[in-house]
Protein backbone atom coordinates (compact mmCIF):
# COMPACT_ATOMS: atom_id res chain seq x y z
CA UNK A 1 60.04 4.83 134.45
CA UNK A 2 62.96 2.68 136.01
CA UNK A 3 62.84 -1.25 135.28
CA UNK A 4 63.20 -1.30 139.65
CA UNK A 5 60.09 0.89 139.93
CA UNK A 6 58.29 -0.81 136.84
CA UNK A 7 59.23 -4.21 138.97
CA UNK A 8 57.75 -2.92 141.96
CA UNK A 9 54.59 -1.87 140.12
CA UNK A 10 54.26 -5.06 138.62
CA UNK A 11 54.28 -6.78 141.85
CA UNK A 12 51.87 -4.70 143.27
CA UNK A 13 49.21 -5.26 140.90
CA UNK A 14 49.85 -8.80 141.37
CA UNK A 15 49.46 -8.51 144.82
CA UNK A 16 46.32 -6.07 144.68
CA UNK A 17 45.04 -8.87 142.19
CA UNK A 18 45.96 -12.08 143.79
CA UNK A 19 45.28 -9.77 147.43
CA UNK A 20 47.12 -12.35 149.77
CA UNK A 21 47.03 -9.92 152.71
CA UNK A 22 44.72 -7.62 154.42
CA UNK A 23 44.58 -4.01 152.89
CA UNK A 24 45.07 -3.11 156.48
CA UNK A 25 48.65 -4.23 156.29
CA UNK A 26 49.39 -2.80 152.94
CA UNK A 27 47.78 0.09 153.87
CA UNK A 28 51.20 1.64 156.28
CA UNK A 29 53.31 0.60 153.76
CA UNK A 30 51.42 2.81 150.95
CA UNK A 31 52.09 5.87 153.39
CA UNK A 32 55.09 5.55 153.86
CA UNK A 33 56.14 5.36 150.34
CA UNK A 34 54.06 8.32 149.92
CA UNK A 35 55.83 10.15 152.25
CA UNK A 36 59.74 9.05 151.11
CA UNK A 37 58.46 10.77 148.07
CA UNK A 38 57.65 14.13 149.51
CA UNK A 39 54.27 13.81 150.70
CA UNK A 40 53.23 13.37 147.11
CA UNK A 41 51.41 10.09 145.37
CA UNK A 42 53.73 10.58 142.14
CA UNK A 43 55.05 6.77 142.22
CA UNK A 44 51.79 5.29 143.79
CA UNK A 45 49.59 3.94 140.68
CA UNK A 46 46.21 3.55 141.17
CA UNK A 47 44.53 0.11 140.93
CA UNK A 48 41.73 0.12 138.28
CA UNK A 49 38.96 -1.90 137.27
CA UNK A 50 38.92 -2.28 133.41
CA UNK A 51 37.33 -4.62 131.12
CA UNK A 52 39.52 -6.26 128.15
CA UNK A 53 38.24 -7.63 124.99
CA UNK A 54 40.51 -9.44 122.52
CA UNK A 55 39.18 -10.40 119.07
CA UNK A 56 35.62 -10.44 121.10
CA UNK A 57 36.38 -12.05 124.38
CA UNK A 58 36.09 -9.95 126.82
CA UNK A 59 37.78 -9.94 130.31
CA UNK A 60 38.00 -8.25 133.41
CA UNK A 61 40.99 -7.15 135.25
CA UNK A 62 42.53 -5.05 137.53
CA UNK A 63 45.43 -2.92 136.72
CA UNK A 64 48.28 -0.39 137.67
CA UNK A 65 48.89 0.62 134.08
CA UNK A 66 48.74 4.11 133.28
CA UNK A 67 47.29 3.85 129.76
CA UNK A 68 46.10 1.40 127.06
CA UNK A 69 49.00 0.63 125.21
CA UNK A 70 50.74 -0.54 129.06
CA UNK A 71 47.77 -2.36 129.92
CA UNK A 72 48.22 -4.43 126.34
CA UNK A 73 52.13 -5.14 127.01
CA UNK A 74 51.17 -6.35 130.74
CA UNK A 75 48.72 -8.68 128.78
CA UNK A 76 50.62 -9.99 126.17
CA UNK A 77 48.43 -8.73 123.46
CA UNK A 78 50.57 -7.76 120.42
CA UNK A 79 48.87 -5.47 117.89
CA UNK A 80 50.29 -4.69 114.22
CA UNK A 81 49.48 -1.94 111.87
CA UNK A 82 46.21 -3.10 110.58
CA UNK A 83 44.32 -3.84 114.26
CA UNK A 84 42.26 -1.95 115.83
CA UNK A 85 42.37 -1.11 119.72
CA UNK A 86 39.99 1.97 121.26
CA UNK A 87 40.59 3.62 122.98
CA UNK A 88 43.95 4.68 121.14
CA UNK A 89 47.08 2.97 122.55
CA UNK A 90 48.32 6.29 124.49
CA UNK A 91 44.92 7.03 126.30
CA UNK A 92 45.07 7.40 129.92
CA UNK A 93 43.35 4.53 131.65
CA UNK A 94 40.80 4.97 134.50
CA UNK A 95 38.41 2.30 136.67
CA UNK A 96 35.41 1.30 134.36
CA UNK A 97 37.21 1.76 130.78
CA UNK A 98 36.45 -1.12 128.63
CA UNK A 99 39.27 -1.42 125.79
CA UNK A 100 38.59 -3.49 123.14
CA UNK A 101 41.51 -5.11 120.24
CA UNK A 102 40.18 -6.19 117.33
CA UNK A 103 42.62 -8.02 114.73
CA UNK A 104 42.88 -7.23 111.34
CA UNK A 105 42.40 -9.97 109.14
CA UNK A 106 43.71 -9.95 105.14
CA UNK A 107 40.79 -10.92 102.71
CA UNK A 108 41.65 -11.87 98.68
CA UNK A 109 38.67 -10.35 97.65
CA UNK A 110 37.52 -10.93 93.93
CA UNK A 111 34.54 -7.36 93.37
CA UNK A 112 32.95 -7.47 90.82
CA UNK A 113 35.87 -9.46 88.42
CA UNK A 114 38.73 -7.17 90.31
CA UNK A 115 41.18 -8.29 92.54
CA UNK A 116 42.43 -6.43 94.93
CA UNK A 117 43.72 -7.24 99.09
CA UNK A 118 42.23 -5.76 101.62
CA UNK A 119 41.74 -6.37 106.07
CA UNK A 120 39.33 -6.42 108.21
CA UNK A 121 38.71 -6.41 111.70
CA UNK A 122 35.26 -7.95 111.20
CA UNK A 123 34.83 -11.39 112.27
CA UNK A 124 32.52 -12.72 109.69
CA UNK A 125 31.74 -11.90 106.07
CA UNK A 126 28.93 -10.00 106.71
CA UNK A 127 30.71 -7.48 108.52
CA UNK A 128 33.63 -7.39 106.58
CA UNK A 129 31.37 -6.55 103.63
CA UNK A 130 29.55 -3.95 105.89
CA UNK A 131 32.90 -2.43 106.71
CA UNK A 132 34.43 -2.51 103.36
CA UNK A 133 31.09 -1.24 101.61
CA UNK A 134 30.13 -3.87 99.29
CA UNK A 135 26.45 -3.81 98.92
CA UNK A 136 25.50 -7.81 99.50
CA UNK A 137 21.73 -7.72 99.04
CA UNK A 138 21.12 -9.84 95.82
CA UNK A 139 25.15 -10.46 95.55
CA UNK A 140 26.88 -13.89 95.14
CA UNK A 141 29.10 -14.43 97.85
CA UNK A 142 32.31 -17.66 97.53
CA UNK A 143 31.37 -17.73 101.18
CA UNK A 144 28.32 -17.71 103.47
CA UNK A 145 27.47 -14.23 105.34
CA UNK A 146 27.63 -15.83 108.88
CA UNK A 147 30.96 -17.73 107.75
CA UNK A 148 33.77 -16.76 109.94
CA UNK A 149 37.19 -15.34 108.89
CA UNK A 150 39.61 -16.89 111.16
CA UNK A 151 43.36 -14.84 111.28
CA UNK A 152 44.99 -16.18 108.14
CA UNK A 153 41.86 -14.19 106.14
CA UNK A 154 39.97 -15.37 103.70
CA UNK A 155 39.49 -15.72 99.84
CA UNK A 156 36.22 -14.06 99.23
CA UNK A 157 34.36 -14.03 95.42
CA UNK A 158 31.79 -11.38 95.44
CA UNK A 159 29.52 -10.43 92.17
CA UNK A 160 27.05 -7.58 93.31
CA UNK A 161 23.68 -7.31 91.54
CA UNK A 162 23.33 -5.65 88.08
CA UNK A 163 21.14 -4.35 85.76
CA UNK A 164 21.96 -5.42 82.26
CA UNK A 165 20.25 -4.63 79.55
CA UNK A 166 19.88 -7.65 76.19
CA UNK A 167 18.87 -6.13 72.82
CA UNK A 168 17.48 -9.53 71.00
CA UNK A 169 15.44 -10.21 67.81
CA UNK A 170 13.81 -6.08 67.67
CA UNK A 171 13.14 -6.15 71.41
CA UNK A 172 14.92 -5.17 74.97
CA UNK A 173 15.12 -7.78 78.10
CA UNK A 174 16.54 -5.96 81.10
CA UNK A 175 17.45 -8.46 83.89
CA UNK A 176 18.95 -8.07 87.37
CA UNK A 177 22.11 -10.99 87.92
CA UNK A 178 24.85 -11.53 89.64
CA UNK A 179 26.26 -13.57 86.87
CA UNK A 180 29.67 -14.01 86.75
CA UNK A 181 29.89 -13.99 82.96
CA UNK A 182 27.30 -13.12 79.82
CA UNK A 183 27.04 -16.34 78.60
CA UNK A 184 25.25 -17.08 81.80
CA UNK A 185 22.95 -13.38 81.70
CA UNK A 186 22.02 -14.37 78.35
CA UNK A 187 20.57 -17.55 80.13
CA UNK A 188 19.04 -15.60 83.26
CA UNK A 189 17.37 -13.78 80.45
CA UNK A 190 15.76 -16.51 78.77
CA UNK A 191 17.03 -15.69 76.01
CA UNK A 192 18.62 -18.49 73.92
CA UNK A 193 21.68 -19.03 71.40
CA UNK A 194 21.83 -20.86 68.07
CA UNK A 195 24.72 -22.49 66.35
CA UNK A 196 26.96 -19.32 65.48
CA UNK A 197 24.93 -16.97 67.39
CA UNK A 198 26.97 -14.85 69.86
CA UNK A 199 26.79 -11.39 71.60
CA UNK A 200 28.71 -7.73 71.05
CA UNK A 201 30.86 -8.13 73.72
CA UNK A 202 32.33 -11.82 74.19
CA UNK A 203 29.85 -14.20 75.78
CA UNK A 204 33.17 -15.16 78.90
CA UNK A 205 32.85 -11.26 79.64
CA UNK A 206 31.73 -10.04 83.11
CA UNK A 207 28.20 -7.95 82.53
CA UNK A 208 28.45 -4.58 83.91
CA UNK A 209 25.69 -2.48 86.10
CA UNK A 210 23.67 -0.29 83.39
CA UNK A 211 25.44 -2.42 80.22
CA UNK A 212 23.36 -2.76 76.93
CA UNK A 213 24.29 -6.08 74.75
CA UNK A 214 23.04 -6.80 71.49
CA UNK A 215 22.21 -9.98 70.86
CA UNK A 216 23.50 -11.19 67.17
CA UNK A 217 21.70 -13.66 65.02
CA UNK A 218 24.08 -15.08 62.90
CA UNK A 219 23.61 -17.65 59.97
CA UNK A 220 26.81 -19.41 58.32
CA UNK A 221 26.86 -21.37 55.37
CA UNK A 222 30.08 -21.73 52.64
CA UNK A 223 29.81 -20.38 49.08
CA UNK A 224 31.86 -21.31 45.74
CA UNK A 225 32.35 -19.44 43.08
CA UNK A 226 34.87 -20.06 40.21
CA UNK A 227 36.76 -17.46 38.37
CA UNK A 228 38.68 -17.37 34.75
CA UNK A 229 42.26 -17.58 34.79
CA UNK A 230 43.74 -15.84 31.61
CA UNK A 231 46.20 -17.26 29.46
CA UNK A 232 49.10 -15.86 28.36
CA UNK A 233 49.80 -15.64 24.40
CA UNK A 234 53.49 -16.75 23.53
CA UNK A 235 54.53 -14.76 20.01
CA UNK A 236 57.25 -16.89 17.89
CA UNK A 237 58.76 -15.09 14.91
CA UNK A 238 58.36 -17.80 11.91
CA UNK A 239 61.14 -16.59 8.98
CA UNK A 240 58.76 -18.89 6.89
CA UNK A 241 55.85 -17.05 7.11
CA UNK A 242 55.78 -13.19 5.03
CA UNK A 243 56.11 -10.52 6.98
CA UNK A 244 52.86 -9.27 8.63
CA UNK A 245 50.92 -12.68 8.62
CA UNK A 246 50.10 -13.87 12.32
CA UNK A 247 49.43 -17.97 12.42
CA UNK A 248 48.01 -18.96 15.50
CA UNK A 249 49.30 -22.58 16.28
CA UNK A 250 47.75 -23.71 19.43
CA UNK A 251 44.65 -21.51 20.71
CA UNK A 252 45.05 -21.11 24.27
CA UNK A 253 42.11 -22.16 27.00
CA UNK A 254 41.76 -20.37 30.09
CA UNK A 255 42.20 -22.07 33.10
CA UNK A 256 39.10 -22.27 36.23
CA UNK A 257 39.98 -21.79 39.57
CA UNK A 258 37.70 -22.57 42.87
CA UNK A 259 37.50 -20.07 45.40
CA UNK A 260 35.25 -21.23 48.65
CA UNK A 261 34.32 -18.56 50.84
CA UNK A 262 32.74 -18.33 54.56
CA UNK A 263 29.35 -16.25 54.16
CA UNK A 264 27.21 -15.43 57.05
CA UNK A 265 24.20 -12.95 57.57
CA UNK A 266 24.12 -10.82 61.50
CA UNK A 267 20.38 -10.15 62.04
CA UNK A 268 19.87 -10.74 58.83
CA UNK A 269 22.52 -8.39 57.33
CA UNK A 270 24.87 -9.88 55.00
CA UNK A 271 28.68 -9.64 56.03
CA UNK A 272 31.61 -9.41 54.10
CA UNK A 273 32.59 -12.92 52.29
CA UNK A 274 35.92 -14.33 54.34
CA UNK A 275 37.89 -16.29 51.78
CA UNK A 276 38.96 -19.82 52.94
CA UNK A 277 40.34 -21.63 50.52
CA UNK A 278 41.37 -21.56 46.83
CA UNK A 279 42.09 -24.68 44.26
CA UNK A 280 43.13 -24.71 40.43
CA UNK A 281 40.60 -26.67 38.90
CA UNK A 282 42.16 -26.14 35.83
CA UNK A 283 45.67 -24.54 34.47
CA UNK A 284 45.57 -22.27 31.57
CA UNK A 285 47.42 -23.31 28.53
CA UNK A 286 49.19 -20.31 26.63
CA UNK A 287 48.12 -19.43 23.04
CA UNK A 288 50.87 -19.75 20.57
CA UNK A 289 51.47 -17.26 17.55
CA UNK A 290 53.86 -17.65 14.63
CA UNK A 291 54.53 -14.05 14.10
CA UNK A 292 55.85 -14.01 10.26
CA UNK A 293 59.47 -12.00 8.93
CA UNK A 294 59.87 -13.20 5.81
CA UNK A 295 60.02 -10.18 3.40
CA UNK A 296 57.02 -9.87 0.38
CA UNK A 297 58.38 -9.87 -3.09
CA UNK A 298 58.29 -6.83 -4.73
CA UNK A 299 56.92 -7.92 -8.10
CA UNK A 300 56.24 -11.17 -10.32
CA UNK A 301 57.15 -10.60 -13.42
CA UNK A 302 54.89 -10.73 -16.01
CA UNK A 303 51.39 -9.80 -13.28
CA UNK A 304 53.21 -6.68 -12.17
CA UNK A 305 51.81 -4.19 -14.48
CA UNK A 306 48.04 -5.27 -14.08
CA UNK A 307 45.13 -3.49 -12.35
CA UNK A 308 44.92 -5.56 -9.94
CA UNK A 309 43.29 -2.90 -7.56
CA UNK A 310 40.79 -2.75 -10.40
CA UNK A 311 39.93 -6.27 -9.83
CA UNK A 312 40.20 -6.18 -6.03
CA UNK A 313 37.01 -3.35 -5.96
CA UNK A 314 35.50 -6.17 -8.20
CA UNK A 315 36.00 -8.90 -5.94
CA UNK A 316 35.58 -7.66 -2.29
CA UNK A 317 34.95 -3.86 -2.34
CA UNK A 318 38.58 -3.60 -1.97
CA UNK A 319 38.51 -4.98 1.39
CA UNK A 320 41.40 -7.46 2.41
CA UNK A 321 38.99 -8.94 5.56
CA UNK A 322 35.89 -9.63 2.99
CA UNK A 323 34.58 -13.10 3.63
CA UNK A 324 31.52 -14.62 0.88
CA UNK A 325 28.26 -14.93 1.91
CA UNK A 326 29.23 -18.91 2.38
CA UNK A 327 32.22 -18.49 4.12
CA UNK A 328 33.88 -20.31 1.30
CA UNK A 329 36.04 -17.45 -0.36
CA UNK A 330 38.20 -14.87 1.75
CA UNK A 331 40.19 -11.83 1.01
CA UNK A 332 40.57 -9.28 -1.87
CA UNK A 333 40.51 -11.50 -4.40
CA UNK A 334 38.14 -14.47 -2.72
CA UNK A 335 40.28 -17.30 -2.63
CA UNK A 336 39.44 -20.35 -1.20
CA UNK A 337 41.81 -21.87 1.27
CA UNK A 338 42.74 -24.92 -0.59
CA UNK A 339 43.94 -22.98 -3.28
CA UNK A 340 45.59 -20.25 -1.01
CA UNK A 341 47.92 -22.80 0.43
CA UNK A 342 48.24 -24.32 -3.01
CA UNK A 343 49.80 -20.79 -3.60
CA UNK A 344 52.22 -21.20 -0.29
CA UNK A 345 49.98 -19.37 1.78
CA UNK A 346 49.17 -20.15 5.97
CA UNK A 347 46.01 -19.92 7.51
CA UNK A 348 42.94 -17.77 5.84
CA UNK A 349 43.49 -15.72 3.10
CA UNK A 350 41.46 -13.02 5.22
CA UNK A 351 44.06 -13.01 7.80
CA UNK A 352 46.83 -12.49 5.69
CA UNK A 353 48.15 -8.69 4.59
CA UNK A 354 46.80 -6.93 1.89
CA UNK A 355 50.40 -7.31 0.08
CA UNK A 356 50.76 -10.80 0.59
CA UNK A 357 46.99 -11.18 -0.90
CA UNK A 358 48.36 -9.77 -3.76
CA UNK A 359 51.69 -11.49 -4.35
CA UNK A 360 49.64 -14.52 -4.12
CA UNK A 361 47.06 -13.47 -6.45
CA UNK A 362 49.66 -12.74 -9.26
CA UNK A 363 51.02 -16.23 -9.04
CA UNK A 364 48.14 -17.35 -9.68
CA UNK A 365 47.81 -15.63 -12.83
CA UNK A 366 51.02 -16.49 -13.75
CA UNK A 367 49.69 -20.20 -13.25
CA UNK A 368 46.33 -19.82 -14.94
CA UNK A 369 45.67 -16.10 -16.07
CA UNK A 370 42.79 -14.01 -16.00
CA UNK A 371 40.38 -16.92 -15.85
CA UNK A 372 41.24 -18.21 -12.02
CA UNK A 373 38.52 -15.25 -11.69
CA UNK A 374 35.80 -15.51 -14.18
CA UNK A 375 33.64 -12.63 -13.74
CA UNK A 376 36.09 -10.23 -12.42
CA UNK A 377 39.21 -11.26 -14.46
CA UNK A 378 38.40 -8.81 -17.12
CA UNK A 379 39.47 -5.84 -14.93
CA UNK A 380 42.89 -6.27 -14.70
CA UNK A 381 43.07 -4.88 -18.29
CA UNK A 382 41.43 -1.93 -17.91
């Protein structure tokens, strides 16, 4: 269509709106335009009655456009992608349609704990949730139902009814929310929480439709238990000591440390201890051992040739570890300490090897003879 004959359209619906002159006049003029065209109609537009609604407002008019989407540029209406005009934009008009526009409006709409952006050509909430879907009986809406949604959208929070499901203390509580988190289900189920008491999925979680949640029962204390710390034992080689003689010097003492750990029972079932802290009450202190190298002498003179086995099977049974009844005498050949160090010897006779028991026992019968053992002496002659 030219711009001159789009002009002259134009001006005609004006004219057959505004009408300000008889149809009889206009009338000869219509005819002969017809007939400069060949005795056809194909540039004469018919004037039609239609009714207009914008966003709800409806208006009437009448119109030379041909079809919708000329009707809405003659108007001024502007539509974008995500309106809604019916009939469709290229549908031929004709006196009595009623087109309607309906703009679409964005919403920020929170479902159920998802986001997600959406439009609408509904004009309040209640029919945008009726055209997106969302089932609103029972639901918590951000905004009322009858609230409108202007053309910058909306921000819309919507939790729809669930059925959750609270396993607590050996027995179910089902309970229909909208809640936007368990913490607050627990609650609509009048079920309350103690101290550490918490649920299996976290208590800020959203509740799900057809979700089971145990309830746990949880008791917390601290427990402390101390444990042994082992010493070490620090050998010394002692060149004054005969070989095979071990002097301890300084017993060692075992050190105590504190160990506190977090114990707690779920529904009565005890948990794994969590440690927390640990303290040295106590160090160890190391045992010390003079380890002897000196060598044993191989004989003293005179004693060498004795039987002193003989008299060792007397004394002890011929055991080097043989302690008396009393406690007093120790060894093969029962000495007492004082005169086992008298001799040079460290620590217990008892302790010491069998050979240095008997290098010691022959200087004392170098010293004193057979009489330093008064019942037993006698067998060294045999």
């Amino acid at each position: 269509m030219s711009h001159a004959h789009h002009s002259h359209r134009a001006t005609r619906r004006r004219r057959a709106v505004d009408r300000p002159a008889p149809m009889s006049r206009l009338l000869p003029q219509a005819l002969v335009v017809a007939a400069l065209a060949g005795g056809t109609s194909a540039f004469v537009s018919e004037d039609k009655a239609v009714l207009l609604s914008v966003d709800g407002a409806p208006r009437s008019l009448h119109t030379f456009a041909d079809d919708v989407g000329e009707l809405l540029a003659e108007e001024g209406v502007a539509v974008g992608r995500h309106d809604l005009v019916a009939p469709a934009p290229n549908r031929p008009l004709s006196t009595g349609d009623q087109v309607a526009v309906r703009y679409g409006r964005p919403v920020a709409l929170t479902l159920d704990g998802e986001h997600r952006e959406v439009w609408t050509t509904a004009r309040t909430v209640d029919g945008a949730l009726r055209q997106l879907g969302v089932r609103a009986e029972g639901a918590y809406l951000s905004a009322s139902r009858s609230a409108a949604i202007s053309r910058r959208g909306l921000t819309l929070d919507v939790r729809t009814e669930r059925t959750v499901t609270f396993v607590a203390d050996g027995r179910e509580h089902t309970v229909r929310t909208n809640a936007a988190t368990v913490r607050e289900a627990v609650w609509e189920a009048g079920l309350a929480l103690h101290g550490e008491d918490t649920t299996s999925v976290p208590l800020d979680a959203f509740p799900r439709d057809g979700q089971t949640i145990s309830v746990m029962r949880i008791t917390a204390g601290q427990e402390t238990r101390e444990v042994t710390i082992p010493f070490l034992t620090v050998r010394r080689e002692d060149p004054t000591v005969f070989r095979g003689t071990e002097i301890v010097e300084r017993l060692g003492r075992p050190g105590v440390r504190r160990i506190t750990y977090a114990v707690r029972t779920v529904n009565g079932v005890p948990q794994r201890p969590r440690q927390m802290r640990a303290e040295t009450v106590r160090e160890a202190v190391a045992q010390i051992v003079r380890v002897g190298t000196k060598p044993i002498p191989a004989s003293v003179g005179a004693a060498d040739g004795l039987n002193w086995r003989a008299m060792a099977v007397c004394e002890s049974g011929g055991r080097p570890n043989a302690v008396d009844a009393s406690g007093t005498y120790g060894g093969l050949y029962q000495f007492d300490e004082p005169t086992w160090r008298s001799l040079g010897g460290r620590g217990r006779p008892q302790d010491a090897p069998a050979a240095e028991q008997t290098y010691r026992a022959k200087r004392l019968y170098v010293q004193r003879g057979a009489s330093a053992w008064p019942h037993c002496g006698r067998r060294l002659h045999q």
